[in-house]
C-alpha atoms as a PDB file:
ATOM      1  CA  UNK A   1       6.964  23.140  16.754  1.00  0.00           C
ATOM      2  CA  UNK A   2       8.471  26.082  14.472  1.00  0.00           C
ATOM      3  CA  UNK A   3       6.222  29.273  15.063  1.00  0.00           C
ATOM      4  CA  UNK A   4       6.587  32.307  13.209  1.00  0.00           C
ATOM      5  CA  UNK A   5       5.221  35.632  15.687  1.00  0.00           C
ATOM      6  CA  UNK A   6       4.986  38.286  12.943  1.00  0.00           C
ATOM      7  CA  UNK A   7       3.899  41.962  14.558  1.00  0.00           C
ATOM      8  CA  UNK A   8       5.576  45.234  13.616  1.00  0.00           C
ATOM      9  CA  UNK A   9       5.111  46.239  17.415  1.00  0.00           C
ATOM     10  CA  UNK A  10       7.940  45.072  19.311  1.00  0.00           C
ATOM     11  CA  UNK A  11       6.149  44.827  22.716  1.00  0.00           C
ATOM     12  CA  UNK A  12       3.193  42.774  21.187  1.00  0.00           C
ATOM     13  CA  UNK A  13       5.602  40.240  19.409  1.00  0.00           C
ATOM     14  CA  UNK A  14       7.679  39.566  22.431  1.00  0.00           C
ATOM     15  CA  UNK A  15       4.625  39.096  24.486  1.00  0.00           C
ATOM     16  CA  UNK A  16       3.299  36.109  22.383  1.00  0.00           C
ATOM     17  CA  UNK A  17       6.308  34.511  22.057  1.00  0.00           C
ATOM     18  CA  UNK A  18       6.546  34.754  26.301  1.00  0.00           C
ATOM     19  CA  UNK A  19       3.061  33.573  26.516  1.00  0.00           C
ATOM     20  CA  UNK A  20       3.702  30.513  23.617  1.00  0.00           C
ATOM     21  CA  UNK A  21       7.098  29.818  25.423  1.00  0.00           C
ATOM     22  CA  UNK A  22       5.801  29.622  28.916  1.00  0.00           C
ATOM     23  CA  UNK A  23       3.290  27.427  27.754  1.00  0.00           C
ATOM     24  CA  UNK A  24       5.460  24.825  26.095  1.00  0.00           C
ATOM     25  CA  UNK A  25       8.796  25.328  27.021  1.00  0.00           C
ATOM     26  CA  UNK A  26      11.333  26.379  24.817  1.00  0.00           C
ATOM     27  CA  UNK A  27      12.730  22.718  24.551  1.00  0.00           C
ATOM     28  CA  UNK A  28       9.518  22.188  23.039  1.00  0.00           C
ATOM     29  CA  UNK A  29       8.970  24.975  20.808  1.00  0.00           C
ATOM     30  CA  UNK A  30      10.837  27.537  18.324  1.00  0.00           C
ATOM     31  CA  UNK A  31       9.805  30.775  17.805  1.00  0.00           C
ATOM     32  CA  UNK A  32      11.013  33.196  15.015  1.00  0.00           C
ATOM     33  CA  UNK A  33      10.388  36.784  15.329  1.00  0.00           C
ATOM     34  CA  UNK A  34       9.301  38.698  12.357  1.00  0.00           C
ATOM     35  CA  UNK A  35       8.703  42.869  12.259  1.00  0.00           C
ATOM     36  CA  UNK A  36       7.129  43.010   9.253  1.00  0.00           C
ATOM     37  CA  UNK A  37       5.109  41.077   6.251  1.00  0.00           C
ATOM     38  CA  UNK A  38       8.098  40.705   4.168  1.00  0.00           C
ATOM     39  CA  UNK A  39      10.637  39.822   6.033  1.00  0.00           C
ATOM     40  CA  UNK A  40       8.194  36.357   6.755  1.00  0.00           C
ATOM     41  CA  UNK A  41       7.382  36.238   2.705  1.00  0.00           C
ATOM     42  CA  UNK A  42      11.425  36.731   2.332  1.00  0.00           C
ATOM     43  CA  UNK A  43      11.686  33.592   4.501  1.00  0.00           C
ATOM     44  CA  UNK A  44       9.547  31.263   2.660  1.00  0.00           C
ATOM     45  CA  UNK A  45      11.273  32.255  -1.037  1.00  0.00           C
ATOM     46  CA  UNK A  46      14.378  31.439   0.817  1.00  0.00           C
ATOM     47  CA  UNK A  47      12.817  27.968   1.865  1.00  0.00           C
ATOM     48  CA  UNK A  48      12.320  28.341   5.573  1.00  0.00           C
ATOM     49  CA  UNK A  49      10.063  25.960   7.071  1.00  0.00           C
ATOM     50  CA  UNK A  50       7.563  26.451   9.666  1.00  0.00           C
ATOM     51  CA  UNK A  51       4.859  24.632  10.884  1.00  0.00           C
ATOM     52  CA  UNK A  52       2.480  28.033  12.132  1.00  0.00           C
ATOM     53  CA  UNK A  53       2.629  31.516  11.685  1.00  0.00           C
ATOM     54  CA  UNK A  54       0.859  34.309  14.317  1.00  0.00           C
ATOM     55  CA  UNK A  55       0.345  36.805  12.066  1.00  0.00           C
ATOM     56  CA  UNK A  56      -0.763  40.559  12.727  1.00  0.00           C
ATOM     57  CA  UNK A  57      -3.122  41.879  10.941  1.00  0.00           C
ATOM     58  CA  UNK A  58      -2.858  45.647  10.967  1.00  0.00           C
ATOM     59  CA  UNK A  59       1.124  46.078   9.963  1.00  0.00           C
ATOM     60  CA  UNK A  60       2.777  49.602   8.381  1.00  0.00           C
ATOM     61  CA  UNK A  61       4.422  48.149   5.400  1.00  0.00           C
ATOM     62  CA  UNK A  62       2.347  44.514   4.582  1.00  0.00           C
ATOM     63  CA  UNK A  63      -0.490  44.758   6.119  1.00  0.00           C
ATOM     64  CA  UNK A  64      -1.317  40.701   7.503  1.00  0.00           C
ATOM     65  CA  UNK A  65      -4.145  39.735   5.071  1.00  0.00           C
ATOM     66  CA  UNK A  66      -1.922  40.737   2.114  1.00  0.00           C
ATOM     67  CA  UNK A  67       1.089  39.081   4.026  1.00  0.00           C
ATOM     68  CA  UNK A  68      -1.114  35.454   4.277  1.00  0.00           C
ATOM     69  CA  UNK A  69      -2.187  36.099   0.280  1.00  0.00           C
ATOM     70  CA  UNK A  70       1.433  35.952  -0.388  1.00  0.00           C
ATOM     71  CA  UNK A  71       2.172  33.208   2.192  1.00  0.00           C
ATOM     72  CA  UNK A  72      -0.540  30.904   0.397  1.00  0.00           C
ATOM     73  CA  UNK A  73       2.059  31.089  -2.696  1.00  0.00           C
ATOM     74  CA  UNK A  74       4.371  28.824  -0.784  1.00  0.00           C
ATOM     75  CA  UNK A  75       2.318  26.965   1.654  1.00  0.00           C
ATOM     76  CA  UNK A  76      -1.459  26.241   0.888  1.00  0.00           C
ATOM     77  CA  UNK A  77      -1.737  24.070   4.488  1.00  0.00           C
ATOM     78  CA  UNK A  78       0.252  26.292   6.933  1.00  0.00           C
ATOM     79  CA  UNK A  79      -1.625  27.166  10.020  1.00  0.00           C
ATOM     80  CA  UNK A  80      -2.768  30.960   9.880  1.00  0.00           C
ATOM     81  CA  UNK A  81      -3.479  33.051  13.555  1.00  0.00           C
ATOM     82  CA  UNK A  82      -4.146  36.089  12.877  1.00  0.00           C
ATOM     83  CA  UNK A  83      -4.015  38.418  16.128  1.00  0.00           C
ATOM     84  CA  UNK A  84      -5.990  41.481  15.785  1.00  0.00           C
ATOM     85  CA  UNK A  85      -7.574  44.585  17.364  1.00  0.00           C
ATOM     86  CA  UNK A  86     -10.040  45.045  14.953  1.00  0.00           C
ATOM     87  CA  UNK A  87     -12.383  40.972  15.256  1.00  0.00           C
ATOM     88  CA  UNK A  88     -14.581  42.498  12.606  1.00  0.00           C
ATOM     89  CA  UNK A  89     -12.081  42.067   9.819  1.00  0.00           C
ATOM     90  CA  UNK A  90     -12.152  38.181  10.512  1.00  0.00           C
ATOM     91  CA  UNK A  91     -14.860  37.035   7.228  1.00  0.00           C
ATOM     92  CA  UNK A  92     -12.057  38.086   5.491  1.00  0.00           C
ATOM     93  CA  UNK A  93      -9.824  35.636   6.544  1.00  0.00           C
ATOM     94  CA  UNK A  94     -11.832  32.837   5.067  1.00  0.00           C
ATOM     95  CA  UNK A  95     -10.149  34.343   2.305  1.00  0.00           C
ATOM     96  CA  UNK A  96      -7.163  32.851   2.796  1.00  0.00           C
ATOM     97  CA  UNK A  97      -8.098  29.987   4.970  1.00  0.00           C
ATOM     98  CA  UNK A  98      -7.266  31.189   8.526  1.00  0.00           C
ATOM     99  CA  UNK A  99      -6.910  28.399  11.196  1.00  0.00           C
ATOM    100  CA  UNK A 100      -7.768  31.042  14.079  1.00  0.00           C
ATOM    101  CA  UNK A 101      -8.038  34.782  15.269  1.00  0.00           C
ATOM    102  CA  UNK A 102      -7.228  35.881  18.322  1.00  0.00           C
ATOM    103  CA  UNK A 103      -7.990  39.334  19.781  1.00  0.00           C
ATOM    104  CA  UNK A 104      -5.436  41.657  21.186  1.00  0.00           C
ATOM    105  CA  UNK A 105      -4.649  41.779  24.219  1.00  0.00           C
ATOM    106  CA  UNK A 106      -4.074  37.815  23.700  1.00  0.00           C
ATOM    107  CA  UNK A 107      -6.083  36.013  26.739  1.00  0.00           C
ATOM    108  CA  UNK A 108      -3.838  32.980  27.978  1.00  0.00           C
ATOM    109  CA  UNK A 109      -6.367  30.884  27.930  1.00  0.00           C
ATOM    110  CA  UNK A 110      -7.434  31.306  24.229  1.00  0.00           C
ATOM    111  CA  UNK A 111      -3.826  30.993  23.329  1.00  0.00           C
ATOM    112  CA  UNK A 112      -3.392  27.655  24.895  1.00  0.00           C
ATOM    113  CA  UNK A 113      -6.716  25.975  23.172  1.00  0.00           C
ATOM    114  CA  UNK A 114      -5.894  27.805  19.534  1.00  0.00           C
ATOM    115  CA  UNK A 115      -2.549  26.154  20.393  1.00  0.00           C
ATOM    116  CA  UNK A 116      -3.621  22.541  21.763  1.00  0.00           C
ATOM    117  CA  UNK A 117      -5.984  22.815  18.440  1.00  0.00           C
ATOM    118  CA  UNK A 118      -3.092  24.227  16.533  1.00  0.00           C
ATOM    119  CA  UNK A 119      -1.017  20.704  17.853  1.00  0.00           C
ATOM    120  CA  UNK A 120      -4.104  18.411  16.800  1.00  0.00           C
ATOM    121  CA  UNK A 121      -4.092  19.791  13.381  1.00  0.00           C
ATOM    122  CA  UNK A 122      -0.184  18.835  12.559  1.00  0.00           C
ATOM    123  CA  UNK A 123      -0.383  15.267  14.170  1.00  0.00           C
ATOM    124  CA  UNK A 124      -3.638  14.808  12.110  1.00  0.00           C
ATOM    125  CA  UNK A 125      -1.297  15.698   9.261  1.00  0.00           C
ATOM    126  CA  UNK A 126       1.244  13.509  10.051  1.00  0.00           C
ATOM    127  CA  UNK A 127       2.616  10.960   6.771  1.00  0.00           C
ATOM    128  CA  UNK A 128       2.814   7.582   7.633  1.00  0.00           C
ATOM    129  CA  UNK A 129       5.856   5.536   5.541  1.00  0.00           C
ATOM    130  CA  UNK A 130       4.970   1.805   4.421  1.00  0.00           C
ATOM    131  CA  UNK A 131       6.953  -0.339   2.169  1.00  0.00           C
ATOM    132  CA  UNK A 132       4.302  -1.380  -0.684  1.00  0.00           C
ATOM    133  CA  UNK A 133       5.611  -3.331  -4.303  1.00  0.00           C
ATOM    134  CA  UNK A 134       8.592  -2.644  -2.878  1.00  0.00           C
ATOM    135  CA  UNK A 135       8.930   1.091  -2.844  1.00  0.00           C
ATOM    136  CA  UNK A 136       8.706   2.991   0.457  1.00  0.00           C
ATOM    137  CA  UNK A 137       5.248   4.786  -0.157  1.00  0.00           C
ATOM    138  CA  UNK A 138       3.415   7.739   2.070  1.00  0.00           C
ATOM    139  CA  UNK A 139       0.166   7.685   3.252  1.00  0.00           C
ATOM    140  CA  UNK A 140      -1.777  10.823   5.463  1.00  0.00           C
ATOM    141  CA  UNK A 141      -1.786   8.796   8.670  1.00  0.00           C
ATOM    142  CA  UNK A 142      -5.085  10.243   9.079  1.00  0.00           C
ATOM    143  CA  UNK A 143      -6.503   8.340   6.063  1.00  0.00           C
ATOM    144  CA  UNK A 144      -5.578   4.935   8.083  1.00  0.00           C
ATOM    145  CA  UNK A 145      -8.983   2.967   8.973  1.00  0.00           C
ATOM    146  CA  UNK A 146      -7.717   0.322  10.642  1.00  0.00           C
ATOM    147  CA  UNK A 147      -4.598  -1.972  11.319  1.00  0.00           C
ATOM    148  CA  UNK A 148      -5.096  -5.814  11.235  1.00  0.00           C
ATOM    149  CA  UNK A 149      -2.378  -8.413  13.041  1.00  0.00           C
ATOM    150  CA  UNK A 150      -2.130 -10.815  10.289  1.00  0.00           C
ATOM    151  CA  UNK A 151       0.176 -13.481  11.084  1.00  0.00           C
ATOM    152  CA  UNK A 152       3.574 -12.272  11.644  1.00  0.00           C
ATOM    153  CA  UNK A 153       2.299  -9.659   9.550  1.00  0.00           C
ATOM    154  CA  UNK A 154       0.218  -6.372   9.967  1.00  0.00           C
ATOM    155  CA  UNK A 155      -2.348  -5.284   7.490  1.00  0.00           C
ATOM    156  CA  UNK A 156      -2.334  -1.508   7.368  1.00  0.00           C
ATOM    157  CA  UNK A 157      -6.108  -0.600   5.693  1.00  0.00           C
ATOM    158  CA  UNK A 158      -6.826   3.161   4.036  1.00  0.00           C
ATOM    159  CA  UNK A 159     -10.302   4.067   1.621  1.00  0.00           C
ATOM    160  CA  UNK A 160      -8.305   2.911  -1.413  1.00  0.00           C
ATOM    161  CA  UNK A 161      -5.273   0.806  -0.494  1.00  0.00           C
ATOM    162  CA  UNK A 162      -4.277  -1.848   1.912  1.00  0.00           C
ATOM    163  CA  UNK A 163      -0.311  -2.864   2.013  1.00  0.00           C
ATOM    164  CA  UNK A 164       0.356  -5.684   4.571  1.00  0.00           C
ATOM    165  CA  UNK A 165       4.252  -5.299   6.605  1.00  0.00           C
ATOM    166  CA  UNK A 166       6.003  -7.535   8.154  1.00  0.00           C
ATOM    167  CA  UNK A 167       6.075  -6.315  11.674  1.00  0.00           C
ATOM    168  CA  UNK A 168       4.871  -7.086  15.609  1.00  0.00           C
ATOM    169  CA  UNK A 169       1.269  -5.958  16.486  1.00  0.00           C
ATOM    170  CA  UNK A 170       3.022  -4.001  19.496  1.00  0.00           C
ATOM    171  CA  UNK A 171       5.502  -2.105  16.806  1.00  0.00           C
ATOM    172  CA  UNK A 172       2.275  -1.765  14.581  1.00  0.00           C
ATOM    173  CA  UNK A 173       0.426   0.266  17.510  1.00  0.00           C
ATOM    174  CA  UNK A 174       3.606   1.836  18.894  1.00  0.00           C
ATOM    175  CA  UNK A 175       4.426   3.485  15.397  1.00  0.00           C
ATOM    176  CA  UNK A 176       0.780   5.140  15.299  1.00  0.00           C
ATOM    177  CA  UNK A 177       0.842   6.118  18.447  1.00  0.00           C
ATOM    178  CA  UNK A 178       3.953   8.258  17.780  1.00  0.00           C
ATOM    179  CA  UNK A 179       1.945   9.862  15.081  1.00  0.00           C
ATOM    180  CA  UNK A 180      -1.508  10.617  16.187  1.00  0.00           C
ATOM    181  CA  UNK A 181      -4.339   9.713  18.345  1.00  0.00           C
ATOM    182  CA  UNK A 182      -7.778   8.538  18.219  1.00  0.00           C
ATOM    183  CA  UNK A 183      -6.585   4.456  17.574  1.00  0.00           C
ATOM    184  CA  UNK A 184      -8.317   1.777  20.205  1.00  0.00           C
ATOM    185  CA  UNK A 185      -7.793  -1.355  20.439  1.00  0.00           C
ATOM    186  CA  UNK A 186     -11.094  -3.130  19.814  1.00  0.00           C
ATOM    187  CA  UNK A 187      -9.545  -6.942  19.347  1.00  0.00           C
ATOM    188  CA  UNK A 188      -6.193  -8.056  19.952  1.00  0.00           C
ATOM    189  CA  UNK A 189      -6.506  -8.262  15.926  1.00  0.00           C
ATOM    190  CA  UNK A 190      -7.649  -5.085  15.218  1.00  0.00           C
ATOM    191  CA  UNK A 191      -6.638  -1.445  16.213  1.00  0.00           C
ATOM    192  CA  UNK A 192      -9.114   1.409  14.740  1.00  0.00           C
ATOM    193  CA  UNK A 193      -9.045   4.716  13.861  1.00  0.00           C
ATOM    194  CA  UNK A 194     -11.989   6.164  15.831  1.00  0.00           C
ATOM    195  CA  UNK A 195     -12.789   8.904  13.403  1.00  0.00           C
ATOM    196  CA  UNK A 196     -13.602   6.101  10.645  1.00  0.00           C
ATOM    197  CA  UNK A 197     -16.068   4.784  12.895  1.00  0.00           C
ATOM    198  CA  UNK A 198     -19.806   5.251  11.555  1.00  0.00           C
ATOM    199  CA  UNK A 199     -21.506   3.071  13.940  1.00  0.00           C
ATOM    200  CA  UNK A 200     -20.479   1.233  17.162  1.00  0.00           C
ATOM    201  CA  UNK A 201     -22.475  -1.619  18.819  1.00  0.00           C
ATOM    202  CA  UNK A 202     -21.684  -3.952  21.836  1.00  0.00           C
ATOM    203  CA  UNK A 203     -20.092  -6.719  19.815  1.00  0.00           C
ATOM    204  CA  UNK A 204     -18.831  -5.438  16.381  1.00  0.00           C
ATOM    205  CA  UNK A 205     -18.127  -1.788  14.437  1.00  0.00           C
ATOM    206  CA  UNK A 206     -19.362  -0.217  11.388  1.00  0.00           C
ATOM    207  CA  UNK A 207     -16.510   1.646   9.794  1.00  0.00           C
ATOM    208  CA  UNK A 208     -16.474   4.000   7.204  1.00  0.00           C
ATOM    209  CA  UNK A 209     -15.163   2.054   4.201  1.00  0.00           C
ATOM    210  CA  UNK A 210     -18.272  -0.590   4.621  1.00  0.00           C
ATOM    211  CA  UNK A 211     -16.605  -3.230   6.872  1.00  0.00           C
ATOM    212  CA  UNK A 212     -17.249  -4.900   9.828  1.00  0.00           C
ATOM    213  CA  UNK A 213     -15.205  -5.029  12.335  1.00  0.00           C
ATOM    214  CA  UNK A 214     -15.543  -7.919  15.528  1.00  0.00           C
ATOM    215  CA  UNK A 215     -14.920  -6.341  19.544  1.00  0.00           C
ATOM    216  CA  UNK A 216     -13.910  -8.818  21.625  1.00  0.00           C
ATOM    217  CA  UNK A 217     -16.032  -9.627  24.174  1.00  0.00           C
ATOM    218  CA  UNK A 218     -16.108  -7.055  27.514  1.00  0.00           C
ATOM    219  CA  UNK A 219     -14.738  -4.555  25.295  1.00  0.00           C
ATOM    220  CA  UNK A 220     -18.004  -3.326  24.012  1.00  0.00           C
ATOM    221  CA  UNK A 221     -18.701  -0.219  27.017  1.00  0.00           C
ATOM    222  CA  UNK A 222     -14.529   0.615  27.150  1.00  0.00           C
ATOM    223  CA  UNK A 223     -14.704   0.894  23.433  1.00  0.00           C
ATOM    224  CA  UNK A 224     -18.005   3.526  23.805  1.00  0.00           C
ATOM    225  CA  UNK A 225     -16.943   5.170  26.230  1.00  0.00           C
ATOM    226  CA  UNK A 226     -13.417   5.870  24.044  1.00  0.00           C
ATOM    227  CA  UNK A 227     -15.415   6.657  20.779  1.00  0.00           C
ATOM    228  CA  UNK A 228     -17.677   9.395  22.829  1.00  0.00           C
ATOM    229  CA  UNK A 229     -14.415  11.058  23.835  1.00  0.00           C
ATOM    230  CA  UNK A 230     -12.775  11.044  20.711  1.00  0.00           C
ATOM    231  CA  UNK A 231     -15.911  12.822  19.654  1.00  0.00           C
ATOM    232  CA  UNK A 232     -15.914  15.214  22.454  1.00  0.00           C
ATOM    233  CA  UNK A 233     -12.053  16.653  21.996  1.00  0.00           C
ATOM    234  CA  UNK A 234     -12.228  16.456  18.054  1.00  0.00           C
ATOM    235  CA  UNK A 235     -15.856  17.532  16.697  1.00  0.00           C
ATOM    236  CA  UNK A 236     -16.697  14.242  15.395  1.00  0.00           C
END
């Protein structure tokens, strides 16, 4: 991940970067240090990409709420943390669609979950690439109900389009894996996106574009028990 730390205080900024490196690793994770509003508003005219910014809210120059306003211009998705003294100030932050605040002095264990949600949030946004009519065409990978062996084929199934590759199951499976999580293999046909599940019984699965799906037989309880924790870790 690229992570913008933006604090005018050079003590706090450091510290979060320690904390976010020690964390992940710095194989694992790059993090650009910022000392004021502009200098990160700078960045993005200049076409920097990043995929989160900790921003601080009470700054000399651009104070954080005004920096995010500005950020917004170039990036209406980016994940926003603001890090604060002052929690009181965070209704405004709905403002500009904050993905977390975190209170100063940062508590480790705060920063690892805003960050473990922070890491759920980009692999939900991950694009999947499928050849369709032949053009290469990209699809939210979290829009993806279902995948469907089909022959020597795979059948790749979102609410409004289904394109059909040719490809192994096993490549099918491996390539979502690498972007997301929450698939299960209910069949050795069918591999589902649990979120898109409405309703689960012992033999088949209701998903949430109206069809059926079968679950082969035994795999009725392991296929529960997977939907429950998807629902546990993501809300749903």
């Amino acid at each position: 991940m690229r992570i913008a730390v933006v604090d005018d205080e050079r003590v706090f900024r450091q510290a979060i970067v320690d904390q976010i490196t020690s964390l992940y690793g710095r194989e694992n994770v790059s993090c650009f240090l910022f000392s004021d509003g502009n200098e990160l508003v700078r960045s993005f005219e200049n076409g920097f990409q990043l995929d989160a910014v900790f921003l601080d809210i009470e700054m000399k120059e651009l104070d954080g709420m005004s920096t995010a306003k500005l950020v917004r211009k170039y990036s209406k998705d980016i994940p926003i943390i603001f890090t604060t003294s002052h929690t009181e100030m965070a209704l405004e932050g709905y403002e500009v669609d904050a993905f977390r605040f975190l209170a100063k002095p940062i508590d480790e264990s705060k920063l690892r979950q805003a960050l473990s949600d922070l890491e759920k949030k980009l692999k939900v946004e991950e694009k999947i690439v499928l050849r369709k009519d032949g053009e290469d065409v990209i699809f939210p990978v979290s829009d993806l109900i279902y995948a469907e062996a089909s022959n020597n084929s795979v059948r790749f199934v979102f609410p409004e389009n289904e394109v059909e590759q040719r490809m192994r199951f096993s490549e099918a499976m491996t390539l979502i894996d690498s972007l997301t999580e929450g698939f299960f293999k209910i069949h050795r046909s069918y591999y589902i996106h649990l979120g898109h599940v409405v309703k689960m019984g012992t033999t088949d699965v209701l998903m949430d574009n109206g069809e059926t799906l079968p679950i082969a037989r035994g795999m009725g309880a392991d296929a529960k028990k997977k939907l429950l924790e998807y629902i546990r870790s993501n809300g749903r």
